[in-house]
N, C-alpha and C. Protein backbone atom coordinates (compact mmCIF):
# COMPACT_ATOMS: atom_id res chain seq x y z
N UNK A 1 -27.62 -34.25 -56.15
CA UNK A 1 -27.96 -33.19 -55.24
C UNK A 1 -28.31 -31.95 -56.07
N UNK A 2 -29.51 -31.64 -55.38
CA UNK A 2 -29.96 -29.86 -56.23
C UNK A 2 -29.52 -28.51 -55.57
N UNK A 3 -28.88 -27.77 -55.68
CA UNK A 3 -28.55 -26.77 -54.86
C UNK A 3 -29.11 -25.40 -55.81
N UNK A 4 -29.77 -24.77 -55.26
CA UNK A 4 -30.39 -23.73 -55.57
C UNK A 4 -29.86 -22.33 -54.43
N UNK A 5 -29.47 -21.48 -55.34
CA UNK A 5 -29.25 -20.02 -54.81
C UNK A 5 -30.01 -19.44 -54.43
N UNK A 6 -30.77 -18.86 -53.39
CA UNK A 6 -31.90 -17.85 -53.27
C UNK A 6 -31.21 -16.55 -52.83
N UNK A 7 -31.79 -15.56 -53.70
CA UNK A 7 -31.43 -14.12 -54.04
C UNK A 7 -32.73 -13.35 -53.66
N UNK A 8 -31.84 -11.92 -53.52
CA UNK A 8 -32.98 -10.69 -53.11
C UNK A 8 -32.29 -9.51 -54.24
N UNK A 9 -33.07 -8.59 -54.85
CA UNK A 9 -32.85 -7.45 -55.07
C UNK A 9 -32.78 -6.00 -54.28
N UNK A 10 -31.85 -5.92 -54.39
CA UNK A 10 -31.57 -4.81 -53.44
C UNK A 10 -31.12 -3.51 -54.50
N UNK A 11 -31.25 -2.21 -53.59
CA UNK A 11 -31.39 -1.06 -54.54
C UNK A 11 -29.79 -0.18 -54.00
N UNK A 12 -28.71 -0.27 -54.81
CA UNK A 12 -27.87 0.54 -54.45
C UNK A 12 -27.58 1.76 -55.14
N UNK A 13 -27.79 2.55 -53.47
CA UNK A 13 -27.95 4.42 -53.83
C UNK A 13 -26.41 4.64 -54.80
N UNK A 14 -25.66 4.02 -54.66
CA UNK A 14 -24.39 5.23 -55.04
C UNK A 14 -24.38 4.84 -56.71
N UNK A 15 -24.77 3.65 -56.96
CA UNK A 15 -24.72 3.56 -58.60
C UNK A 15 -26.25 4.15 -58.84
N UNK A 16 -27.28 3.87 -58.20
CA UNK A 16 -28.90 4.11 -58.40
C UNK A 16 -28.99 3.03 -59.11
N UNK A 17 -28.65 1.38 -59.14
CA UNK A 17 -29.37 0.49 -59.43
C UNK A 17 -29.97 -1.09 -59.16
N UNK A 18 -30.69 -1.56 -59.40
CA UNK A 18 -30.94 -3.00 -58.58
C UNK A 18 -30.02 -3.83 -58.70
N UNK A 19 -29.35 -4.64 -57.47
CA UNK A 19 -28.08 -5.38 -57.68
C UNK A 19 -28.58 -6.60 -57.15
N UNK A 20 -28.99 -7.93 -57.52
CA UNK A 20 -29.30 -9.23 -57.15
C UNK A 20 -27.72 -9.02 -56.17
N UNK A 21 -28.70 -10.17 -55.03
CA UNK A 21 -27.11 -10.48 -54.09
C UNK A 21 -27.76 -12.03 -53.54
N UNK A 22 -27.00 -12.57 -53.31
CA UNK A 22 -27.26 -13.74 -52.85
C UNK A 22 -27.10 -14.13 -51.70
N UNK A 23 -28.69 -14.55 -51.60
CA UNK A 23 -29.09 -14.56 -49.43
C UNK A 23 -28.44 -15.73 -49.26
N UNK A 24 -28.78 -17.06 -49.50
CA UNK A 24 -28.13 -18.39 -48.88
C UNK A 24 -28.26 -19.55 -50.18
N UNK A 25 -27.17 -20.52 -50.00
CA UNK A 25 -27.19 -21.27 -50.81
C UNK A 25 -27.60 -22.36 -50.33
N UNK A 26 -28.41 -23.33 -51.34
CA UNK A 26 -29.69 -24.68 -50.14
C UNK A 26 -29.39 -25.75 -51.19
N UNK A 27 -28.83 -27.08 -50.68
CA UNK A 27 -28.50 -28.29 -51.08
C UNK A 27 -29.62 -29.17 -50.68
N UNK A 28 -30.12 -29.87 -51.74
CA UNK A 28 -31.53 -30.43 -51.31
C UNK A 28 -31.14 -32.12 -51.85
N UNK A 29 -31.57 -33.07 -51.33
CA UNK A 29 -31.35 -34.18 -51.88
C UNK A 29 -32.55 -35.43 -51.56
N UNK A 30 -32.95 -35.36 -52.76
CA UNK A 30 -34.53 -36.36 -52.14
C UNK A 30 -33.96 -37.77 -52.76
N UNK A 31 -34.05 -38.53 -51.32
CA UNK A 31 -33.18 -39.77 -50.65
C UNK A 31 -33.96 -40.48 -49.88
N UNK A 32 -33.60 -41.99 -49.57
CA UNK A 32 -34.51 -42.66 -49.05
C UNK A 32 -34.05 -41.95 -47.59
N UNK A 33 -32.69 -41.58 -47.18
CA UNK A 33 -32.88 -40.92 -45.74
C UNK A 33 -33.75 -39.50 -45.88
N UNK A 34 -34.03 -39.07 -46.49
CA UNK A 34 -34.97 -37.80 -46.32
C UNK A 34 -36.44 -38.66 -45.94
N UNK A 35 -36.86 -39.49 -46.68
CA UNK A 35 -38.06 -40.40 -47.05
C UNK A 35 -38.00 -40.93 -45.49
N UNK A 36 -37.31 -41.66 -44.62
CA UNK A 36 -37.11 -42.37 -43.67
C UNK A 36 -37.38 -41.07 -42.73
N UNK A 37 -36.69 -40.27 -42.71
CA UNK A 37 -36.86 -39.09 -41.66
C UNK A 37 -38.47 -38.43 -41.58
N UNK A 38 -38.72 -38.07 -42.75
CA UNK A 38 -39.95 -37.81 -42.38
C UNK A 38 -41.50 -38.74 -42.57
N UNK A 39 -41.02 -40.10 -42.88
CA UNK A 39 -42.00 -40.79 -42.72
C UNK A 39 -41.61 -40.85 -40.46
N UNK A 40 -40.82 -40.69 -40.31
CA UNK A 40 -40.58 -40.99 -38.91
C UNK A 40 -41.45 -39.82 -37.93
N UNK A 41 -41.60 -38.72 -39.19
CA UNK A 41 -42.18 -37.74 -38.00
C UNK A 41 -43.38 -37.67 -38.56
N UNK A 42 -44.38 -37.99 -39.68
CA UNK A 42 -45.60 -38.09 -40.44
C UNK A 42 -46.46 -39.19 -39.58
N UNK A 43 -45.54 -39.92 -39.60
CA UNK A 43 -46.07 -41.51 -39.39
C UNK A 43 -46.94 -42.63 -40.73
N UNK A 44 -46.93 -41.96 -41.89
CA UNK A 44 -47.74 -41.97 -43.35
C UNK A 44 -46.35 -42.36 -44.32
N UNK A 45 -46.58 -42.97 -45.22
CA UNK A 45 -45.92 -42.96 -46.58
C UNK A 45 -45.67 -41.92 -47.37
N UNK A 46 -44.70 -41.71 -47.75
CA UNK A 46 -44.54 -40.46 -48.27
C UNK A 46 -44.56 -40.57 -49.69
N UNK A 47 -44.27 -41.47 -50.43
CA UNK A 47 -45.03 -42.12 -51.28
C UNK A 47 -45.96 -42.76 -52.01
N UNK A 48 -46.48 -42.52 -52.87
CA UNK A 48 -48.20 -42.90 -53.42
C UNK A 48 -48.42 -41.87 -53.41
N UNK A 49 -49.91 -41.82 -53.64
CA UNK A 49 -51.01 -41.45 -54.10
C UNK A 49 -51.65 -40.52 -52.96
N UNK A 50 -51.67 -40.76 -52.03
CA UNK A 50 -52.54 -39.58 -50.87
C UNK A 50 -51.71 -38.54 -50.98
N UNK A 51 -52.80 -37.43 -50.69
CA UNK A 51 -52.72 -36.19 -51.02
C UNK A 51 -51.96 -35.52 -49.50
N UNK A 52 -51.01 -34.73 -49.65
CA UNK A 52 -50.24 -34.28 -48.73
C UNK A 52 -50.45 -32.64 -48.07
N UNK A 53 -50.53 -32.56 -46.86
CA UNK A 53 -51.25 -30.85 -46.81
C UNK A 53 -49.62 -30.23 -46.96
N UNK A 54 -50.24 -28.67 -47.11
CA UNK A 54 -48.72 -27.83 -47.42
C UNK A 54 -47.81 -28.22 -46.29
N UNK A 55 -48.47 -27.98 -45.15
CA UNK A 55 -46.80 -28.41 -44.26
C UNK A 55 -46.55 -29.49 -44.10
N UNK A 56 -46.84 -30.35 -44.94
CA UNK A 56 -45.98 -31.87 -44.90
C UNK A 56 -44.90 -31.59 -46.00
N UNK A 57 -45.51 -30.79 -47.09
CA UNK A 57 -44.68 -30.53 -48.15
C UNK A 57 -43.93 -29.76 -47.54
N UNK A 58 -43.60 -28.79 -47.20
CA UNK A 58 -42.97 -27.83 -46.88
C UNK A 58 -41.87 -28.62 -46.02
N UNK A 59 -42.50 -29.30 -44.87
CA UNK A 59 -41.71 -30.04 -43.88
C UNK A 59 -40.59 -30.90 -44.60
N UNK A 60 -41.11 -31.83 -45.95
CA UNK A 60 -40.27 -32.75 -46.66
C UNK A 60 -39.21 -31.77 -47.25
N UNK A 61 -39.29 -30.97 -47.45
CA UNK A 61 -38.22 -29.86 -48.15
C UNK A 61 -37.23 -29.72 -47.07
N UNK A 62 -37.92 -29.36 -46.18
CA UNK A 62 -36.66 -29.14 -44.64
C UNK A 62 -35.92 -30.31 -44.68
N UNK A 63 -36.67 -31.55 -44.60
CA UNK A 63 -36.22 -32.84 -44.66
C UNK A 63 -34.97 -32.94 -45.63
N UNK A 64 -35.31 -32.00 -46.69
CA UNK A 64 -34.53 -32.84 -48.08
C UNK A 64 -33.60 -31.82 -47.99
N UNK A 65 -33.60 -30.85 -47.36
CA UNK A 65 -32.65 -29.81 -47.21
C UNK A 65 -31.16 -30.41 -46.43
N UNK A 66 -30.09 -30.19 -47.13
CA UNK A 66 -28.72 -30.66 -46.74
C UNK A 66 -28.12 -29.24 -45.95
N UNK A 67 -28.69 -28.92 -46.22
CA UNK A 67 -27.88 -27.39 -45.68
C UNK A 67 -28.42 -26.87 -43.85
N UNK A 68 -27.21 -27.06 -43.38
CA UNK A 68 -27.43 -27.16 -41.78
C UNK A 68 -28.29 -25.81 -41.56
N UNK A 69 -29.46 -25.69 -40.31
CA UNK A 69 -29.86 -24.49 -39.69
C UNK A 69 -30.84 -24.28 -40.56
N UNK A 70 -31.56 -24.87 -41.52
CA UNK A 70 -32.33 -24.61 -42.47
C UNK A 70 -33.64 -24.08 -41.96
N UNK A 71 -34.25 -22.89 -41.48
CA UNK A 71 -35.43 -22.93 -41.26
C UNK A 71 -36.53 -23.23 -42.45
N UNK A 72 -38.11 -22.94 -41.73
CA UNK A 72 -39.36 -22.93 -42.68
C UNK A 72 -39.12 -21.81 -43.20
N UNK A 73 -38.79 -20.60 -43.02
CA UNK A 73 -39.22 -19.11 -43.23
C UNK A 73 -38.37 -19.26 -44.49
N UNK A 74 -37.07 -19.77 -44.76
CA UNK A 74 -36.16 -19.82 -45.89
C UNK A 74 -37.15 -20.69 -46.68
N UNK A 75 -37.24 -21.82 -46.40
CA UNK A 75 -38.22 -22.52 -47.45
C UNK A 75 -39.47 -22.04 -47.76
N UNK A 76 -40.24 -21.15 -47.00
CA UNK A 76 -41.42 -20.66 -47.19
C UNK A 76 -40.89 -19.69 -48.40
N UNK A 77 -39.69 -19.32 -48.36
CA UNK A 77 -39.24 -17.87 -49.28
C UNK A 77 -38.75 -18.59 -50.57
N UNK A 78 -38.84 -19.80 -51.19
CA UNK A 78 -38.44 -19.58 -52.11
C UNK A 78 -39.50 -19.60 -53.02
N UNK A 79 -38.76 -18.88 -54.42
CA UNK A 79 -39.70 -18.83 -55.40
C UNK A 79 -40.10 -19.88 -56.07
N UNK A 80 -41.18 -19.48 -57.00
CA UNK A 80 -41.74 -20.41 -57.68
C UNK A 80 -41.07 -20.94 -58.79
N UNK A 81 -40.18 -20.33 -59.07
CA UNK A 81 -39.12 -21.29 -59.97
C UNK A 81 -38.27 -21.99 -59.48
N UNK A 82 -37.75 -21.80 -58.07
CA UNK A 82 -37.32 -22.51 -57.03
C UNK A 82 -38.15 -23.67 -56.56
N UNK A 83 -39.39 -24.10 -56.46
CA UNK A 83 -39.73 -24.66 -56.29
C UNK A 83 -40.15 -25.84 -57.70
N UNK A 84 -40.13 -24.71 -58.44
CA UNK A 84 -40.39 -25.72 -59.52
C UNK A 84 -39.11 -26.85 -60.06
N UNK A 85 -37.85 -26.00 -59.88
CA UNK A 85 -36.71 -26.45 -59.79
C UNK A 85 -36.30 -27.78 -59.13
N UNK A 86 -36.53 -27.64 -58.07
CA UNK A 86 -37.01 -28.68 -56.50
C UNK A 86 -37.91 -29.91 -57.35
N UNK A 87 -39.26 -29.47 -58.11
CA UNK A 87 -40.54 -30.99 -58.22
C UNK A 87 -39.14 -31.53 -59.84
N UNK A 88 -38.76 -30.77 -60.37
CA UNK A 88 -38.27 -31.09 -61.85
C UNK A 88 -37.29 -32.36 -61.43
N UNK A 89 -36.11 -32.01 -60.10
CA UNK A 89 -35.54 -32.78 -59.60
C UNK A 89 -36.04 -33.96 -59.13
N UNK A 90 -37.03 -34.01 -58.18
CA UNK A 90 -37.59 -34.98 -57.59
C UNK A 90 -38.02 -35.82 -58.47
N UNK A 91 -38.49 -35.47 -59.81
CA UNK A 91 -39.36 -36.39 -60.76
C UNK A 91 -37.99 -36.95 -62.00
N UNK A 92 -36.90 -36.59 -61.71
CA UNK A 92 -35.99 -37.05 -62.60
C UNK A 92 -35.50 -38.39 -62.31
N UNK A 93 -35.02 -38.85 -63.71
CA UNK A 93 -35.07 -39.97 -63.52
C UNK A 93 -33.43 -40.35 -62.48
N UNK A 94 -32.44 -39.71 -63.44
CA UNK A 94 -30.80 -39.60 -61.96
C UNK A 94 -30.34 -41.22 -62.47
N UNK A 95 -30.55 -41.64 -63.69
CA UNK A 95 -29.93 -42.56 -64.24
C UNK A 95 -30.09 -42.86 -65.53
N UNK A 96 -29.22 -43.75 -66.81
CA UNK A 96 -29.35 -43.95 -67.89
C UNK A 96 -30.15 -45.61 -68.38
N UNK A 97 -30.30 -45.75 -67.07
CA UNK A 97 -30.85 -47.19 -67.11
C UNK A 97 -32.73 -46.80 -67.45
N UNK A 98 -33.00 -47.85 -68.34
CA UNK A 98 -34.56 -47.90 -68.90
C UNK A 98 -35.00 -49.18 -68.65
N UNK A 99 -36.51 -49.14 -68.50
CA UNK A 99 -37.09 -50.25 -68.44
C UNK A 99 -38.34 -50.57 -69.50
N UNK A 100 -38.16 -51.64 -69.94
CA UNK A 100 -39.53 -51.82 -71.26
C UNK A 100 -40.44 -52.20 -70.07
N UNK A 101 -41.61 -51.45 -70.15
CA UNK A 101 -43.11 -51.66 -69.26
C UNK A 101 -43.89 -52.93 -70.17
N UNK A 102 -44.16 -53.79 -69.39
CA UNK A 102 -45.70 -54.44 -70.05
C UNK A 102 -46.89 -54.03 -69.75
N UNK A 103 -47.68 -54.13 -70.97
CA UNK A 103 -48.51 -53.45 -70.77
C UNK A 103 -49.74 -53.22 -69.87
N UNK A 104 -49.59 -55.04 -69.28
CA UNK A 104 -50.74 -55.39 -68.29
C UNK A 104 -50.29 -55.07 -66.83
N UNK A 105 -49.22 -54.44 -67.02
CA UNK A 105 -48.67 -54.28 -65.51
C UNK A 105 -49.14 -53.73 -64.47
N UNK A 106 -49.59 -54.13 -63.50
CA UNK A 106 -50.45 -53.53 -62.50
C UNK A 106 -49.24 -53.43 -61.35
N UNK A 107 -49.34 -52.16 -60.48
CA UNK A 107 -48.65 -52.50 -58.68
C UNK A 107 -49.26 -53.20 -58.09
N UNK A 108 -48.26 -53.85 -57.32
CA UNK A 108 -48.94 -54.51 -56.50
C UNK A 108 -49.36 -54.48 -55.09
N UNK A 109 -50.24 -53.32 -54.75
CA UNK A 109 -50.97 -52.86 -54.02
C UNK A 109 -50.26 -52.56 -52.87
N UNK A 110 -48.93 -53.02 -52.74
CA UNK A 110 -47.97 -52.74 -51.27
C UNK A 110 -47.66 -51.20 -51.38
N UNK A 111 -47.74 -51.01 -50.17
CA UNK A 111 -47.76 -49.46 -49.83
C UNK A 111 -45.68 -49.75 -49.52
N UNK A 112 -45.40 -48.50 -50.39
CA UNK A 112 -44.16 -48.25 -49.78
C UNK A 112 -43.34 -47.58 -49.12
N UNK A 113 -42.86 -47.75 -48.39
CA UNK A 113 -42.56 -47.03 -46.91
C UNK A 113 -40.86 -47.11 -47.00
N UNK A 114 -40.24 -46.48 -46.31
CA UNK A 114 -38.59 -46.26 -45.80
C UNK A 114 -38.10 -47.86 -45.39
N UNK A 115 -38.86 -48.19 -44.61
CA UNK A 115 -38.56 -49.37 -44.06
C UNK A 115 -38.49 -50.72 -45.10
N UNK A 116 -39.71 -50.66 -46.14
CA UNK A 116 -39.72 -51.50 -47.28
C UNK A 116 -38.47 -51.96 -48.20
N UNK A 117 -38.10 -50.39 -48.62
CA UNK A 117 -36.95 -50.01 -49.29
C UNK A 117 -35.60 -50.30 -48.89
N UNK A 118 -35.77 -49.98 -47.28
CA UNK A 118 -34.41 -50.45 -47.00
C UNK A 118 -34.15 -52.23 -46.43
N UNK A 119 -35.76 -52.48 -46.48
CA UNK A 119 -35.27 -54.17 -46.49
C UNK A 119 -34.97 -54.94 -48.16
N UNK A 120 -35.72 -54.17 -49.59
CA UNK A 120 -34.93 -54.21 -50.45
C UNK A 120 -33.33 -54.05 -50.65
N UNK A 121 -32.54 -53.04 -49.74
CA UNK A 121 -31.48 -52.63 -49.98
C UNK A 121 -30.84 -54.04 -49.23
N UNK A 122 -31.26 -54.62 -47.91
CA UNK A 122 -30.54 -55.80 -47.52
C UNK A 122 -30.83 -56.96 -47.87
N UNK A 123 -31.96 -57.41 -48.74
CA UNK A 123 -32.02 -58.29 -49.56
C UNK A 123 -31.08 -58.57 -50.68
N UNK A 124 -31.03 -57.26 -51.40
CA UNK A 124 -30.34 -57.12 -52.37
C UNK A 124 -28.72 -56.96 -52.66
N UNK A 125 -28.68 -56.18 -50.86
CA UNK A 125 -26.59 -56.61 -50.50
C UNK A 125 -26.94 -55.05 -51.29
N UNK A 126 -27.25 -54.43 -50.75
CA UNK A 126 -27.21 -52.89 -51.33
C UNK A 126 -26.37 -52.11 -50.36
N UNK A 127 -25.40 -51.12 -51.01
CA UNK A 127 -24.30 -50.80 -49.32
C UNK A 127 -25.38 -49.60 -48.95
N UNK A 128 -24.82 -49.60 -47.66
CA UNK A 128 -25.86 -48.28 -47.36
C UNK A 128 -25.65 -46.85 -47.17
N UNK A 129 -24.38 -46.62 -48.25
CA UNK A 129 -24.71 -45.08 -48.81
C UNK A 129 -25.62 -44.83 -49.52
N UNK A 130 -25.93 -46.12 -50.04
CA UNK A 130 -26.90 -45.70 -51.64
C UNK A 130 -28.24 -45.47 -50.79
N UNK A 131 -28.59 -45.07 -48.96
CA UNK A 131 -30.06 -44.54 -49.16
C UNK A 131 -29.30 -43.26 -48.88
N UNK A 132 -28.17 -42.39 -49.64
CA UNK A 132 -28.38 -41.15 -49.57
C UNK A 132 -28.51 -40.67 -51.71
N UNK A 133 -28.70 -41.66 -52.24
CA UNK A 133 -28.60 -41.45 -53.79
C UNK A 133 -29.90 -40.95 -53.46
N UNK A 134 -29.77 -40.57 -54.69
CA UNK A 134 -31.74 -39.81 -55.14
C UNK A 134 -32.53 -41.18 -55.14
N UNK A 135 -33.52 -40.70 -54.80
CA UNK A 135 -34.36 -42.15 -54.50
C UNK A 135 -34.70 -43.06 -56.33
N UNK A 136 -34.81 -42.23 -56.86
CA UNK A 136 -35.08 -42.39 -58.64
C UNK A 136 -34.11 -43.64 -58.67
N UNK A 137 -32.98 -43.22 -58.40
CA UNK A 137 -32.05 -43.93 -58.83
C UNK A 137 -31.57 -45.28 -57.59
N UNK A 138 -32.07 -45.31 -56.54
CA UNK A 138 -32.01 -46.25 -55.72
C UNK A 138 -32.96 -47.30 -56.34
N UNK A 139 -34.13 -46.35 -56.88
CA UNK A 139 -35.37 -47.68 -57.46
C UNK A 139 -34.96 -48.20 -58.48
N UNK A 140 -34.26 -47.63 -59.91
CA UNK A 140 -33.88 -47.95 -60.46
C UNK A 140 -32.63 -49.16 -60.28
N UNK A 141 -31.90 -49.66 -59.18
CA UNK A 141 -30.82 -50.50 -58.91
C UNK A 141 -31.31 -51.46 -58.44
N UNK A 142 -32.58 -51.25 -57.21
CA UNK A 142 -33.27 -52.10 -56.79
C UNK A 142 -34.17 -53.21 -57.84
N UNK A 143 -34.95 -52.48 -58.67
CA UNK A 143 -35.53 -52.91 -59.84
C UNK A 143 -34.09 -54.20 -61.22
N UNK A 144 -33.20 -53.49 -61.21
CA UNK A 144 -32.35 -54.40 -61.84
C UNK A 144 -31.86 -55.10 -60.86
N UNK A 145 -31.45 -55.16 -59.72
CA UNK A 145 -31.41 -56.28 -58.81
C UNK A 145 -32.80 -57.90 -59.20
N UNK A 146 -34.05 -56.64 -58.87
CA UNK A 146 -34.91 -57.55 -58.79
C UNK A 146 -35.19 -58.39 -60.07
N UNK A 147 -35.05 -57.58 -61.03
CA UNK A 147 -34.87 -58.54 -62.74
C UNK A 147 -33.66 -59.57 -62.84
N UNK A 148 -32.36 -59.09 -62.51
CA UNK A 148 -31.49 -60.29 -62.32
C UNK A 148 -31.97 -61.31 -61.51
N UNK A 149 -31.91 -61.27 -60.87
CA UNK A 149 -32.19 -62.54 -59.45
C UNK A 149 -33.36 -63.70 -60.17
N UNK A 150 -34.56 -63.10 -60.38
CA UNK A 150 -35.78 -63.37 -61.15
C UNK A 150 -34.98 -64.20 -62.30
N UNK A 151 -34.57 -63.40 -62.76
CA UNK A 151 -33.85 -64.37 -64.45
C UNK A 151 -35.13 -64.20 -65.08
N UNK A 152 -36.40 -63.02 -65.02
CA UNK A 152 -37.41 -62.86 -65.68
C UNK A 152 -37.45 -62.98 -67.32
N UNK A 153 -37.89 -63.83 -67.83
CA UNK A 153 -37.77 -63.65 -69.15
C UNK A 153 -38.83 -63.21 -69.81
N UNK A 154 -39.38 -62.13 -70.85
CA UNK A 154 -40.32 -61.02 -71.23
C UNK A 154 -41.71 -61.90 -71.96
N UNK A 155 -42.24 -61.78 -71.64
CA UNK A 155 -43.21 -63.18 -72.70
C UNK A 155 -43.76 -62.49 -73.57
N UNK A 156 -43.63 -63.50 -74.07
CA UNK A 156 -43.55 -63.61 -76.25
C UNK A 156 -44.75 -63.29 -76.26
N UNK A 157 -45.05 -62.35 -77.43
CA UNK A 157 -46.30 -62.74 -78.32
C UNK A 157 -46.66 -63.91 -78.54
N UNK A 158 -47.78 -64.32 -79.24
CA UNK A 158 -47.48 -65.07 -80.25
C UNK A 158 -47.50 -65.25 -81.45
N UNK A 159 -47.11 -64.26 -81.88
CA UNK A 159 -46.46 -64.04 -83.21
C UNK A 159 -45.19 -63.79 -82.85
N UNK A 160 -44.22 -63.27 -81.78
CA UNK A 160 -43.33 -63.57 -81.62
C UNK A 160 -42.28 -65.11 -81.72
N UNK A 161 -43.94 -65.36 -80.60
CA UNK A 161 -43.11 -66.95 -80.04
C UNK A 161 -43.32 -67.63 -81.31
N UNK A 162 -44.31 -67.80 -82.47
CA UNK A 162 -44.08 -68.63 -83.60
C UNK A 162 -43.04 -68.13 -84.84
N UNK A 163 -42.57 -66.66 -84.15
CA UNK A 163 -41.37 -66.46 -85.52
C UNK A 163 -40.36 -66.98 -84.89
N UNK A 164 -40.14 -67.25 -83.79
CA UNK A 164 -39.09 -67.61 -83.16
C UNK A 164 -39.10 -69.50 -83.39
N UNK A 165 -39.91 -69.87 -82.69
CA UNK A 165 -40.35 -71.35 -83.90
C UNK A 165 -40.02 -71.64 -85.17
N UNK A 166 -40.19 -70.88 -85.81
CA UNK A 166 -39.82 -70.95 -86.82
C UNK A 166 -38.83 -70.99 -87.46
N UNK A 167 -37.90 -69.77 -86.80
CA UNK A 167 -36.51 -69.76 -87.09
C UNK A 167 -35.81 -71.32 -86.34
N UNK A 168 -36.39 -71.47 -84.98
CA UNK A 168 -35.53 -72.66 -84.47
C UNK A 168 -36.04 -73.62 -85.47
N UNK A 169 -36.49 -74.59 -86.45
CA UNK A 169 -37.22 -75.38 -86.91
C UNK A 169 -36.07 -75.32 -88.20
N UNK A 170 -36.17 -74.15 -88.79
CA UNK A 170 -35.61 -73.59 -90.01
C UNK A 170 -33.59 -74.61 -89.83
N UNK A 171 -33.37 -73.68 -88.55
CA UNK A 171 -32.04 -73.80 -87.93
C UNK A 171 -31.62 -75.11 -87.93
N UNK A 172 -32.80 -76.05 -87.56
CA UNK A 172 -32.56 -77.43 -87.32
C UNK A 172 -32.38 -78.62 -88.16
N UNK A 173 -32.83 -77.72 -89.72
CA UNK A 173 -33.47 -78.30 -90.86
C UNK A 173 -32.51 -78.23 -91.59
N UNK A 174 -31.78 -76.91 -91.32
CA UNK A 174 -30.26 -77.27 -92.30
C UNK A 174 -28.84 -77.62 -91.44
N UNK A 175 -29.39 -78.18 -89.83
CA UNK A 175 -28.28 -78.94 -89.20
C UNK A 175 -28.44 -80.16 -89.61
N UNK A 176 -29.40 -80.34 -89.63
CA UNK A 176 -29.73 -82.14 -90.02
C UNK A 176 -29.62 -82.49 -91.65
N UNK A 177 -29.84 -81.34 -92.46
CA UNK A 177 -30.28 -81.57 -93.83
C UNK A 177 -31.53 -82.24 -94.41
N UNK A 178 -32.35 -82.38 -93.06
CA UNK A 178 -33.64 -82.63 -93.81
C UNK A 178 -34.97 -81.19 -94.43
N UNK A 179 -35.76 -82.17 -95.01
CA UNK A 179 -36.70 -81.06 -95.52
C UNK A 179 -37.94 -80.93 -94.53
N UNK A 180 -38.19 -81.64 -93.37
CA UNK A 180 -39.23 -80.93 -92.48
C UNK A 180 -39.52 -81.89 -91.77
């Protein structure tokens, strides 16, 4: 969860100087239930590639906003380091788990939606607090779900797969004691 302070400067006469004070404090959490909520009122993916107008963005913020009574006018007010604060979060990863990419890896063209995700989560026996984790990190569990199950094994070079030949050959040569 991101919680960001939004502040005003205000001018107090009796010292004569600017005193930051703090207007409201905003708990934001981008979650497959934020994702589910406002794909519910979009009717669109909120994910991918299409381009989103400001008040969808704006709207997903309300969405992602934890903090009860939240209007637009508060979200319209925050700053731009506030907001930047907000995309830094959203794009984090929210786990220590990595994945080696291949290089030919293409998506596979399925559009993903709230509904997708959470039939991953019951495929997978996922409990269902985890659609309030950051979504980063829901994909990330889902994804090692989906590598276990798979029993995917990474394919070899082949220069891999013949050093590996090689060694098994080698291995076999001084179990048996022959020369080849």
């Amino acid at each position: 969860m991101l919680t960001i302070e939004t502040k005003t400067t205000l001018w107090d006469e009796e010292t004569e100087t600017f005193v930051e004070q703090i207007v409201s404090t905003l708990d934001f959490e981008h979650s497959l239930a934020s994702l589910s909520k406002w794909e519910g009122k979009w009717e669109r993916p909120f994910l991918g590639k299409e381009e989103k107008t400001a008040e969808q963005v704006y709207d997903y913020l309300i969405t992602m906003c934890q903090t009860p009574g939240v209007t637009r006018e508060e979200i319209l007010g925050l700053s731009e380091e506030n907001f930047k604060q907000i995309n830094d979060y959203m794009e984090s990863q929210q786990t220590a788990t990595t994945f080696v990419e291949q290089q030919n890896r293409r998506g596979s063209g399925v559009r993903v939606t709230a509904e997708l995700i959470y039939y991953w989560m019951v495929a997978f026996r996922i409990p269902w607090e985890a659609q309030h984790w950051h979504i980063n990190k829901l994909f990330a569990l889902i994804r090692v779900c989906n590598d276990k199950q798979d029993g995917k094994k990474q394919k070899m070079s082949r220069h891999a797969l013949a050093q590996r030949n090689k060694d098994l050959n080698e291995q076999r040569r001084k179990q048996y004691g022959t020369s080849g």
